[in-house]
Each structure stands twice: as C-alpha cells, then as structure tokens.
N, C-alpha and C. Protein backbone atom coordinates (compact mmCIF):
# COMPACT_ATOMS: atom_id res chain seq x y z
N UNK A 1 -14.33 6.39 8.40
CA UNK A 1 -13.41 5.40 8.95
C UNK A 1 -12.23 5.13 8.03
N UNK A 2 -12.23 5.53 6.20
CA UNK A 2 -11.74 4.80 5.72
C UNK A 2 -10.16 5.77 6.26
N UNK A 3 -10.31 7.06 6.37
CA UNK A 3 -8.86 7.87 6.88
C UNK A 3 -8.34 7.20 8.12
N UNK A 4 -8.90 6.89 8.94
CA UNK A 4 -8.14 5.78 10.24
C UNK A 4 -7.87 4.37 9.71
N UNK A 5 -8.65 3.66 8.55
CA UNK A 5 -8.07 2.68 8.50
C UNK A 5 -6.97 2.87 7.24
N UNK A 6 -6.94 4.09 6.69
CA UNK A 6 -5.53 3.81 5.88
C UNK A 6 -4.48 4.65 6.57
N UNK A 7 -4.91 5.20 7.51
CA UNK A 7 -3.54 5.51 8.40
C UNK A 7 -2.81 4.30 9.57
N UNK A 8 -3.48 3.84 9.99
CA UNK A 8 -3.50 2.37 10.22
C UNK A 8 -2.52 1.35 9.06
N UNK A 9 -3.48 1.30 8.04
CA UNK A 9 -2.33 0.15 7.38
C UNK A 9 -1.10 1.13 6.69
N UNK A 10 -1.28 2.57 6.37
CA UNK A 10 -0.11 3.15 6.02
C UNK A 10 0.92 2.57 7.20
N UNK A 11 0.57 2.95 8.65
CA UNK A 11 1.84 3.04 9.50
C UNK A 11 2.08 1.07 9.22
N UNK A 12 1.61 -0.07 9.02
CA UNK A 12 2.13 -1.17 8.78
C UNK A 12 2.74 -1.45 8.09
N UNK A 13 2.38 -0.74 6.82
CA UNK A 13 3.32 -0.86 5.52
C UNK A 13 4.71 -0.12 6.00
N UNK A 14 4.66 1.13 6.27
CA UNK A 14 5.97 1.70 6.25
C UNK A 14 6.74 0.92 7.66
N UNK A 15 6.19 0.94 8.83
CA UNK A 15 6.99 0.14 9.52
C UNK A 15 7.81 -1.28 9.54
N UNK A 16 6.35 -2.15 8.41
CA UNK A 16 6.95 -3.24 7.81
C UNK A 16 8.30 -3.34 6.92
N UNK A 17 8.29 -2.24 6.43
CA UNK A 17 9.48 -1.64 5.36
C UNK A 17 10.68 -1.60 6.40
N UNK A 18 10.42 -0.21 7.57
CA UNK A 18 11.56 0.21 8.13
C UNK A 18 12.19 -1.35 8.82
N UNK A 19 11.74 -2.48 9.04
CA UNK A 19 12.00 -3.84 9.96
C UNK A 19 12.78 -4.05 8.63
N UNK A 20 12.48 -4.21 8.06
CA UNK A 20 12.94 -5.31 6.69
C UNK A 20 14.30 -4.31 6.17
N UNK A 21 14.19 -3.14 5.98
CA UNK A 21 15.22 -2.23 5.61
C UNK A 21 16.29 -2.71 6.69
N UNK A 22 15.60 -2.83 8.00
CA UNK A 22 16.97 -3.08 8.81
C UNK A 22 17.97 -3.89 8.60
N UNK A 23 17.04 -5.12 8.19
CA UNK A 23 17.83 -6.11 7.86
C UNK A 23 18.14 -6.78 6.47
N UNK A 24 17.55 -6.00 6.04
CA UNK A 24 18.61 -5.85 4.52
C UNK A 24 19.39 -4.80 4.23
N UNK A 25 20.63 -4.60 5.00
CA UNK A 25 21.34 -3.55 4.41
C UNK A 25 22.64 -3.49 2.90
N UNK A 26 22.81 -4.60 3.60
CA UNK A 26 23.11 -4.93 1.79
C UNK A 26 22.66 -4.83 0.51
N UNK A 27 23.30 -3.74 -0.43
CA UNK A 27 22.14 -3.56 -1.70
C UNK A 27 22.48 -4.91 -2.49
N UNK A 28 21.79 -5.05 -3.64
CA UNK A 28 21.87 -6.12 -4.64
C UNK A 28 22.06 -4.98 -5.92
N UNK A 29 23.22 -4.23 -6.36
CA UNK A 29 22.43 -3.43 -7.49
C UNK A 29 22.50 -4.37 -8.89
N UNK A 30 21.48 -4.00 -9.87
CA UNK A 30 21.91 -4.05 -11.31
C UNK A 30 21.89 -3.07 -12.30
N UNK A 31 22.03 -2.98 -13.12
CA UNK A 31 22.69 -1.72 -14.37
C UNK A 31 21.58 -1.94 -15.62
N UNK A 32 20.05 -1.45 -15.35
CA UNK A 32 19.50 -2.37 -16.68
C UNK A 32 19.63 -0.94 -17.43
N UNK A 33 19.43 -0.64 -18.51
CA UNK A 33 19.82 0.07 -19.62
C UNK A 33 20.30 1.70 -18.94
N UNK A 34 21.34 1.78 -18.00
CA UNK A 34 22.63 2.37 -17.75
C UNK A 34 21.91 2.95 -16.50
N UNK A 35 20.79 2.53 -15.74
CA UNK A 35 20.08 3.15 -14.60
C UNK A 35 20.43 2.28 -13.25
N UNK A 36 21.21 2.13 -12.64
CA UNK A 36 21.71 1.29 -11.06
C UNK A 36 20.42 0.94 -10.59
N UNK A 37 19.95 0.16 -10.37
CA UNK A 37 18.83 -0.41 -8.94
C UNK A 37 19.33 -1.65 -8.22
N UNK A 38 18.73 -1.04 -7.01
CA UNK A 38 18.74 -2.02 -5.74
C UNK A 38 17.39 -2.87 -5.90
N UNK A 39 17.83 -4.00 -6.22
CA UNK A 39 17.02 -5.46 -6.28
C UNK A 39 16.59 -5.72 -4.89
N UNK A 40 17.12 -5.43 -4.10
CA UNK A 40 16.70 -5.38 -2.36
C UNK A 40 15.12 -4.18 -1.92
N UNK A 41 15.42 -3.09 -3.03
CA UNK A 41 13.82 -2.35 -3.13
C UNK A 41 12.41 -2.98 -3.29
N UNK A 42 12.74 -4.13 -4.02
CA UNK A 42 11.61 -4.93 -4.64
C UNK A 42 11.60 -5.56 -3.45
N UNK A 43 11.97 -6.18 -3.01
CA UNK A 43 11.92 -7.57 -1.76
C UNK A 43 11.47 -6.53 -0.57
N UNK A 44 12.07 -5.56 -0.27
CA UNK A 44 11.66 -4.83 1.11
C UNK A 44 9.86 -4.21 0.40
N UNK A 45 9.54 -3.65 -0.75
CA UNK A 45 8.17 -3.70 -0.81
C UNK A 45 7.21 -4.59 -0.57
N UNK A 46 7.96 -5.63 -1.60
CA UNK A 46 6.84 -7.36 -1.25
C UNK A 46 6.56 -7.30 -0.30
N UNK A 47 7.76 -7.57 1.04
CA UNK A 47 7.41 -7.70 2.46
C UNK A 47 6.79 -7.18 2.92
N UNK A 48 6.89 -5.58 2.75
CA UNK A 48 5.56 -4.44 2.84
C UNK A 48 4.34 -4.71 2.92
N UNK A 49 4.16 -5.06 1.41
CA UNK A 49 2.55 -5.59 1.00
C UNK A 49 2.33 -6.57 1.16
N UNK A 50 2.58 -7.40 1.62
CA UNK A 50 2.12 -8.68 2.05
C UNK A 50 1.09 -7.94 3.43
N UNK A 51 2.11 -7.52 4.31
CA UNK A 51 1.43 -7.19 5.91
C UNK A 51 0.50 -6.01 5.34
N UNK A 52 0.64 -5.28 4.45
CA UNK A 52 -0.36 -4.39 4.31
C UNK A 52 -1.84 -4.75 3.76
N UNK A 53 -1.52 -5.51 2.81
CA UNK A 53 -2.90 -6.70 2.32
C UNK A 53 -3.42 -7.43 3.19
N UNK A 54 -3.08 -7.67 4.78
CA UNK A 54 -3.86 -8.89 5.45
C UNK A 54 -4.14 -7.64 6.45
N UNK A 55 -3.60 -6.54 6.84
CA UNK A 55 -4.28 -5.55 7.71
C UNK A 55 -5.35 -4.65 6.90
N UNK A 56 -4.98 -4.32 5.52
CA UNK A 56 -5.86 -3.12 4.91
C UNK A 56 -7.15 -4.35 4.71
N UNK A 57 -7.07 -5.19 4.38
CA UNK A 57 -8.43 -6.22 3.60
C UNK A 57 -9.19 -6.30 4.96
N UNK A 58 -8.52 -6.25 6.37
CA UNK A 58 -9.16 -6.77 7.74
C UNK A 58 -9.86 -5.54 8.11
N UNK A 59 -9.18 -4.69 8.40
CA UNK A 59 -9.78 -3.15 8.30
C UNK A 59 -10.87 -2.65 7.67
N UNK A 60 -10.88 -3.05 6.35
CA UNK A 60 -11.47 -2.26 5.27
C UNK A 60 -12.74 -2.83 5.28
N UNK A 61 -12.78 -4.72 5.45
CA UNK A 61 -13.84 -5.23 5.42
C UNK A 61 -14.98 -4.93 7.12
N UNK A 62 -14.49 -5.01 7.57
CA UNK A 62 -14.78 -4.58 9.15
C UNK A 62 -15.17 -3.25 9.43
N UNK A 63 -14.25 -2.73 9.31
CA UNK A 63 -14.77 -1.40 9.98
C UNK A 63 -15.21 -0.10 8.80
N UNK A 64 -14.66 -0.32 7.60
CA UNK A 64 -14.89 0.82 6.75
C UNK A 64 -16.10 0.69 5.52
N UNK A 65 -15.98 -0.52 5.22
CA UNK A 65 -17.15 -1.09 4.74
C UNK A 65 -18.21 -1.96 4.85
N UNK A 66 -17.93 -2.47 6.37
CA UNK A 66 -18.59 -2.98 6.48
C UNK A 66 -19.72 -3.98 6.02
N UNK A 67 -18.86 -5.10 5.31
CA UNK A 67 -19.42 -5.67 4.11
C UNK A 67 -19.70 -6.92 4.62
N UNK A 68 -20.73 -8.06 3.81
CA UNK A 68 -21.41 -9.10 4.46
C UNK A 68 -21.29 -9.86 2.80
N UNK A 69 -20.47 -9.23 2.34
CA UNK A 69 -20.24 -9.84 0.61
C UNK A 69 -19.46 -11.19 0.95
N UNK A 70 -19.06 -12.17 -0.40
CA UNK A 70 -18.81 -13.46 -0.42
C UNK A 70 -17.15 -13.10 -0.14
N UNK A 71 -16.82 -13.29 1.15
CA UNK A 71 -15.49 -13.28 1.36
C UNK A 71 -14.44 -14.02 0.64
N UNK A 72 -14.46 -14.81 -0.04
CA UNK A 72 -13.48 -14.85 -0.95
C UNK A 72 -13.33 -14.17 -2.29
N UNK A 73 -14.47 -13.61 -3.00
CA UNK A 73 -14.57 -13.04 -3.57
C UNK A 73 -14.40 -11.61 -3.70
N UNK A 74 -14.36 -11.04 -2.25
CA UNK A 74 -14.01 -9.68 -1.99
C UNK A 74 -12.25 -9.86 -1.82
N UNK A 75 -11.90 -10.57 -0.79
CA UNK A 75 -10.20 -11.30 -0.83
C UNK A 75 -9.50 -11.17 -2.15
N UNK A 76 -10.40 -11.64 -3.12
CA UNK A 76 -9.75 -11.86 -4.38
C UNK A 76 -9.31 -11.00 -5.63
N UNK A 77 -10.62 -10.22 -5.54
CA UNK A 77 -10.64 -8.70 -6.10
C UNK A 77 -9.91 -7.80 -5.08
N UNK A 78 -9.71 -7.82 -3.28
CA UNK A 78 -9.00 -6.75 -3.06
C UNK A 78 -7.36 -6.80 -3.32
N UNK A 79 -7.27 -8.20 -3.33
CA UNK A 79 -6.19 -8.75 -3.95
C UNK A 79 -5.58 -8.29 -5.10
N UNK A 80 -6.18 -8.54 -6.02
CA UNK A 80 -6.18 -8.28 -7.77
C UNK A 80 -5.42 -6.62 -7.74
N UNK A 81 -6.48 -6.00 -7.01
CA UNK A 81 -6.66 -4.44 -6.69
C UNK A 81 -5.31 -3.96 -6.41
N UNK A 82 -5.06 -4.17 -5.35
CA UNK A 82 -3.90 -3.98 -4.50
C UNK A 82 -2.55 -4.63 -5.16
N UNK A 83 -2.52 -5.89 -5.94
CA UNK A 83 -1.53 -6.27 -6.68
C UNK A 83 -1.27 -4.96 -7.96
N UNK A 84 -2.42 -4.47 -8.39
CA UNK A 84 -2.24 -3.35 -9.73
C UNK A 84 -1.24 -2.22 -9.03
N UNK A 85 -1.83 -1.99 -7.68
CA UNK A 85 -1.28 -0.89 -6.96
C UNK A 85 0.29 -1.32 -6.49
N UNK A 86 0.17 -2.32 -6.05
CA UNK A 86 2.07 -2.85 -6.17
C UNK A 86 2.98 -2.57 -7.42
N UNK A 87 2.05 -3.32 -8.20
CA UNK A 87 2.94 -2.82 -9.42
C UNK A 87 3.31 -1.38 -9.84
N UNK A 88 2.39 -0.55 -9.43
CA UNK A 88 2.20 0.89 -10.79
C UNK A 88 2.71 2.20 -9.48
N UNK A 89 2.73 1.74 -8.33
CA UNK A 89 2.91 2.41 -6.99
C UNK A 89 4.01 2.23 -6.32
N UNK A 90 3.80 0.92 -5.95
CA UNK A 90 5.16 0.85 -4.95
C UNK A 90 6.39 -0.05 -5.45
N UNK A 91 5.94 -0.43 -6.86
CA UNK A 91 7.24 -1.00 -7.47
C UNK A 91 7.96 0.10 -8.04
N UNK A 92 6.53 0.57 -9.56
CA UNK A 92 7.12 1.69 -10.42
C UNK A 92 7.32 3.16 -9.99
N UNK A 93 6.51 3.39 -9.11
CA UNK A 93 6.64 5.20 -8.84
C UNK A 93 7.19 5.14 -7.94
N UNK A 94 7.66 4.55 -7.22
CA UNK A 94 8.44 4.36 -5.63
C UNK A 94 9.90 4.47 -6.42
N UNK A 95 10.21 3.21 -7.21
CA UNK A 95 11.63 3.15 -7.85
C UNK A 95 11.93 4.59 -8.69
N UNK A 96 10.84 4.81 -9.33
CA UNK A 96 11.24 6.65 -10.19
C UNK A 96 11.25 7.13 -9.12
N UNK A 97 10.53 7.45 -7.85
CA UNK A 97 10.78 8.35 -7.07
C UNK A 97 12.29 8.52 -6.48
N UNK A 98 13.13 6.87 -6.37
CA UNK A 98 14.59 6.52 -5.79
C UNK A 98 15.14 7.37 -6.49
N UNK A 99 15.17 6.90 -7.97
CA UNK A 99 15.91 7.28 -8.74
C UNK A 99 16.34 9.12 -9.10
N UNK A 100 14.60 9.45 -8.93
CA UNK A 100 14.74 11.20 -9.02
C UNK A 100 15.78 11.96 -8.12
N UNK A 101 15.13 11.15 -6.61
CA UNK A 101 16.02 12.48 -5.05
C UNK A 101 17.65 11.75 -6.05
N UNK A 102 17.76 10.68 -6.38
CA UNK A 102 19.51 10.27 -6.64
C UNK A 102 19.83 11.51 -7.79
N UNK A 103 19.25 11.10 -9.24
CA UNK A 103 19.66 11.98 -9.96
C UNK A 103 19.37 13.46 -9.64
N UNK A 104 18.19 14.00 -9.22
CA UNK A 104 17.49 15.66 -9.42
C UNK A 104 17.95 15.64 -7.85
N UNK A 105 18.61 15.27 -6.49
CA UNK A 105 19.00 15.89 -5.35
C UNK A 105 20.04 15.49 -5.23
N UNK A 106 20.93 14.69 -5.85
CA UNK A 106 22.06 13.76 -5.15
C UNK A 106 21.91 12.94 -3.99
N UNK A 107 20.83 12.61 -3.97
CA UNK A 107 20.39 12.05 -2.72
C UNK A 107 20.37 10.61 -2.85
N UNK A 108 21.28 9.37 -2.47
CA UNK A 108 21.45 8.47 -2.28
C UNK A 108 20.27 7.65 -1.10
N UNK A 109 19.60 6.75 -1.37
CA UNK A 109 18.50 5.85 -0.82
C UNK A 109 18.61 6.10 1.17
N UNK A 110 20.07 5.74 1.60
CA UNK A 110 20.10 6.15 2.70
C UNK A 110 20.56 6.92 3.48
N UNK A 111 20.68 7.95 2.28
CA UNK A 111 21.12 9.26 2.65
C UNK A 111 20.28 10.06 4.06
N UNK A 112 20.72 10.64 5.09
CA UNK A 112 20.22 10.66 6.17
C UNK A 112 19.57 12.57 6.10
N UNK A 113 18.22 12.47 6.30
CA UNK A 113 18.25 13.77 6.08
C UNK A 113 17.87 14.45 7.34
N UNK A 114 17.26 13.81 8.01
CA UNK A 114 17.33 14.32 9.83
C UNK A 114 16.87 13.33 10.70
N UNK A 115 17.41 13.63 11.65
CA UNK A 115 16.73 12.66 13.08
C UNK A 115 15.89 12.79 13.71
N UNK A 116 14.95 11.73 14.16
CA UNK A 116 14.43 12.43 15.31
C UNK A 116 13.95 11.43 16.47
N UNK A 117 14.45 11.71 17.80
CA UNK A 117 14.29 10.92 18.76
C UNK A 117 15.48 9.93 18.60
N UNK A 118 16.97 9.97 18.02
CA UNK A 118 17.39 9.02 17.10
C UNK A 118 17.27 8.19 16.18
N UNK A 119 16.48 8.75 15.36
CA UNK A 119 15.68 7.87 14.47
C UNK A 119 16.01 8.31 13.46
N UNK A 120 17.22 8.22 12.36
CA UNK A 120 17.53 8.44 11.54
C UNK A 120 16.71 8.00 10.37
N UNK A 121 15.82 9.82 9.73
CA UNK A 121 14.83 10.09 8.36
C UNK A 121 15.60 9.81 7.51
N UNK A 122 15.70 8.54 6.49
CA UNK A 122 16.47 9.26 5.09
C UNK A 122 15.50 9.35 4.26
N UNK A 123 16.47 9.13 3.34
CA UNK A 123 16.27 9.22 1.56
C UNK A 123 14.84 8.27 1.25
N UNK A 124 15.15 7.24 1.72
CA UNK A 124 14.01 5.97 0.89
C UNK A 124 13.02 6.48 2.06
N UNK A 125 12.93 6.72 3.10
CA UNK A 125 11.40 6.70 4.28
C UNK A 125 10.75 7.65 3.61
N UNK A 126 11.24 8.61 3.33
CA UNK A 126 10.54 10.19 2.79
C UNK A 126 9.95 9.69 1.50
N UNK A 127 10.67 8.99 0.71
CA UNK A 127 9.88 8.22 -0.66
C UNK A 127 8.84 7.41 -0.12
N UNK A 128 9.33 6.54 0.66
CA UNK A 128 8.07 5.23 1.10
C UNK A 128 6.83 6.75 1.96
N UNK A 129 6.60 7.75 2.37
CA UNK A 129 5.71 8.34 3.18
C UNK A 129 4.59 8.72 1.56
N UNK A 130 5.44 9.29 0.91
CA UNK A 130 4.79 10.22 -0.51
C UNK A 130 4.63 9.32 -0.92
N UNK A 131 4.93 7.72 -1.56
CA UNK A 131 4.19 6.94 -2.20
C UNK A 131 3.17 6.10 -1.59
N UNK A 132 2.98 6.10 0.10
CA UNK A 132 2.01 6.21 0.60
C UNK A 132 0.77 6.75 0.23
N UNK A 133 1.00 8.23 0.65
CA UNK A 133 -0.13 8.92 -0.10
C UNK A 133 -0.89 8.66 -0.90
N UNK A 134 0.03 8.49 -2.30
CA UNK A 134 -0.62 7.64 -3.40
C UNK A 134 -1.75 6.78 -3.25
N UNK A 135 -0.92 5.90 -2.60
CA UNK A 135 -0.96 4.68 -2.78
C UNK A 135 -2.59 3.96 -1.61
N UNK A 136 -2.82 5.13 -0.62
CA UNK A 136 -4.20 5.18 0.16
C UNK A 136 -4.88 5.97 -0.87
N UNK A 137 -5.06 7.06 -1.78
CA UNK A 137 -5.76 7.31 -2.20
C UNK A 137 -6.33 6.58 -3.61
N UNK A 138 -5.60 5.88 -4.19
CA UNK A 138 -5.48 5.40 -5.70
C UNK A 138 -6.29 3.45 -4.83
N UNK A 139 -6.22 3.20 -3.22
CA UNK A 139 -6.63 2.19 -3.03
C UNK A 139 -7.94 2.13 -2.37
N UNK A 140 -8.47 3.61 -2.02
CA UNK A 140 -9.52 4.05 -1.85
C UNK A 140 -10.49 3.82 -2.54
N UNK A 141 -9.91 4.46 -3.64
CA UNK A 141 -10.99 4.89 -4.87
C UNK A 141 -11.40 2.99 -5.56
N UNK A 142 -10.75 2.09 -5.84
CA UNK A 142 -10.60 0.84 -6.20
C UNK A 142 -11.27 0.15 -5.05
N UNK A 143 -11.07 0.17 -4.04
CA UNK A 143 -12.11 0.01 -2.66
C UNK A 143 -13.34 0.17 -3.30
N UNK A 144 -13.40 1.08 -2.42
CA UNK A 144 -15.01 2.03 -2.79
C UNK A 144 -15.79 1.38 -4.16
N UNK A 145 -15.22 1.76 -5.12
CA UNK A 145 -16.01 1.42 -6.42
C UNK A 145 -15.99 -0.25 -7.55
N UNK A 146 -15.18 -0.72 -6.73
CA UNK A 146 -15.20 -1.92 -7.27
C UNK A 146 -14.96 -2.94 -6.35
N UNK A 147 -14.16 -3.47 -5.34
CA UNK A 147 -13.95 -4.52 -4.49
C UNK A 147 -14.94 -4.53 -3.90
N UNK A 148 -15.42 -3.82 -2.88
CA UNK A 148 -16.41 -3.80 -2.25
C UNK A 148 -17.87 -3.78 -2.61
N UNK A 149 -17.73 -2.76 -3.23
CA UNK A 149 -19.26 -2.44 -4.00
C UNK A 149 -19.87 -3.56 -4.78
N UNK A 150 -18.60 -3.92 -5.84
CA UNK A 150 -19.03 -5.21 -6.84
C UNK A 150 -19.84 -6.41 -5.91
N UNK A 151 -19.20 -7.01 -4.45
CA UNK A 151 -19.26 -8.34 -3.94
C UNK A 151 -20.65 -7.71 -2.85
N UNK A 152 -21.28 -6.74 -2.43
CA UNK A 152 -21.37 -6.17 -1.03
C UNK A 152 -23.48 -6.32 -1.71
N UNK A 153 -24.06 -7.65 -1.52
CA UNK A 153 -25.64 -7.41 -1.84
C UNK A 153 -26.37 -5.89 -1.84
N UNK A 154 -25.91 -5.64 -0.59
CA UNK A 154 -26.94 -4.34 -0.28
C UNK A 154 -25.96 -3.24 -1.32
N UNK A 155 -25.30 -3.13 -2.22
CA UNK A 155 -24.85 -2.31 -2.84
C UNK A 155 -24.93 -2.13 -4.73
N UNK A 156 -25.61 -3.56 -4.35
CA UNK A 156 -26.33 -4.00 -6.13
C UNK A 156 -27.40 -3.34 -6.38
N UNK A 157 -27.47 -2.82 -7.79
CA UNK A 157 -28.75 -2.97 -7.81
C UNK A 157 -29.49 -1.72 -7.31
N UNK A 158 -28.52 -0.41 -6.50
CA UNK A 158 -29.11 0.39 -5.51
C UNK A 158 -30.02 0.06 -5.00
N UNK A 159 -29.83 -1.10 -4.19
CA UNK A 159 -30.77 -1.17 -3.49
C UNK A 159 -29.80 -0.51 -1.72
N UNK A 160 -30.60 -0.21 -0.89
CA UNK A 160 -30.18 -0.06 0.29
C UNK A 160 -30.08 -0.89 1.49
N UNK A 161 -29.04 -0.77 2.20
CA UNK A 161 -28.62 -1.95 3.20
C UNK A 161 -29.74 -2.24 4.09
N UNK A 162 -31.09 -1.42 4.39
CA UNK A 162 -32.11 -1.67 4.81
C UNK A 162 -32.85 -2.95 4.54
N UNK A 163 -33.21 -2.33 3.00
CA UNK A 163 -33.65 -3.26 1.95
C UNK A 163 -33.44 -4.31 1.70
N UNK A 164 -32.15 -4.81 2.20
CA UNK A 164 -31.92 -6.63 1.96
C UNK A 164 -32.05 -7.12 3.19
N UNK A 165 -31.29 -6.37 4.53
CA UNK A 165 -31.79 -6.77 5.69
C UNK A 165 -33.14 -7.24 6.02
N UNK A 166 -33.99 -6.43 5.47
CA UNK A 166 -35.85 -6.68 5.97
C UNK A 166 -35.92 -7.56 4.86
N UNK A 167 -35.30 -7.72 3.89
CA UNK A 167 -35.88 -8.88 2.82
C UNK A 167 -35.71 -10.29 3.68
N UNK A 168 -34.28 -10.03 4.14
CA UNK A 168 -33.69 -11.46 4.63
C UNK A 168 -34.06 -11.71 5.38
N UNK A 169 -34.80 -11.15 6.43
CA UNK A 169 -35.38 -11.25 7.79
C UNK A 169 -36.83 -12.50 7.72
C-alpha cells in the first residue's frame, strides 16, 4: 500500500506546489554569498508540506500501517520525521537542484520545457517530481523503522499483531 499511498500524497504535494506557484509569481530574490534565491521557493514548499503532512500521516496511519499506536505520539514523531525531510529535501536538495538546471543547463525556475494538454512543464515541476522521489523514499524508510514501529504495540518487542490482539481480548 505504502507505493499508492506515496503516490497519493506525492500528487498533493506537487499539486499543492503547482496552486501556490500560481499565485506566487512574483520572485522575492536575495544574493547570500553571490548565489540569487527566490525566497518565494521556501513559502511555496511550506505550503506543500503542510498538505502533504495531514494527507501522508492520514494515509500512512490507515491504510499502510495500519497502526492502533498512541496517536499523538505517532503525529509527533511523523512530524519530527517529515520536518528532517523538509529541511534536507525539499528546502536543501530542491534549492541545489534550482540552482544546478540554472547554472549546469541555463535553465531558469520557469523556464518552460514542454506542454502538455496546455499545461506548461518547466524548470521548477521537473525539480519538485525528482525531489519527490527522494523525498517518498528517504520518508518510507523513517516510516517503517521508526514512527510507526517505535509507537505501534504489536511491533515491540517482536511480538506479533496476533499476539496482542488475543492478549487484549
């Protein structure tokens, strides 16, 4: 399940992006030690992850893990989780990724690289798809082995989800 539910919150995140891109077309740049960024990158991610954290945590707990752990405590760690992954993903490798197609393609953020259906592909969607990638697999693995697992009874302890069920019964 977990490939349908991160294709699922992938398409929220990036669509959340493409809404917010719309309406921020105005860049904000600044010049920090002689490298241009759009301050508007950061704000169109936030917005991102916000909707991606209340669909991936709904998803993930429901249908992929199916967990009966202390819901705020799973919230809090998938939280934690997913904040590391903002930072090191879709702040830092997203912005090197801007920066690379600019310097290593000449490729400017909304530089248009094809259409389709009228739907003008650029520069930043093709970044936001590949730091996707990432960014489901690097939230997988942090899933799986710590958010879930840590909070989830039947996963302590190896014991099996059988095993606490017939206990609790």
């Amino acid at each position: 399940m977990y490939p349908f539910a991160g294709i699922f919150t992938a398409l929220a995140n990036f669509l959340s992006f493409v809404i917010i891109d719309f309406l921020m077309k105005e860049p904000v740049i600044i010049d920090p030690f002689g490298f241009e960024y759009d301050l508007t990158l950061i704000v169109k991610q936030f917005v991102s992850w916000v909707v991606t954290i209340i669909t991936a945590h709904s998803t993930n707990r429901i249908f992929v893990f199916r967990s009966h752990g202390n819901y705020f405590l799973e919230l809090l760690g998938f939280a934690a989780a997913r904040l590391f992954t903002f930072a090191t993903i879709e702040v830092v490798l997203f912005s090197l990724m801007v920066g690379w197609a600019n310097s290593i393609f000449g490729l400017k953020q909304h530089s248009v690289l094809f259409s389709i259906f009228g739907f003008d592909v650029t520069c930043i969607y093709i970044v936001k798809i590949v730091s996707n990638i990432v960014l489901i697999i690097v939230n997988f693995i942090l899933s799986k082995w710590i958010v879930f697992k840590a909070t989830d009874p039947s996963r302590r302890k190896g014991k099996k989800r059988e095993d606490v069920t017939d206990a609790s019964a």
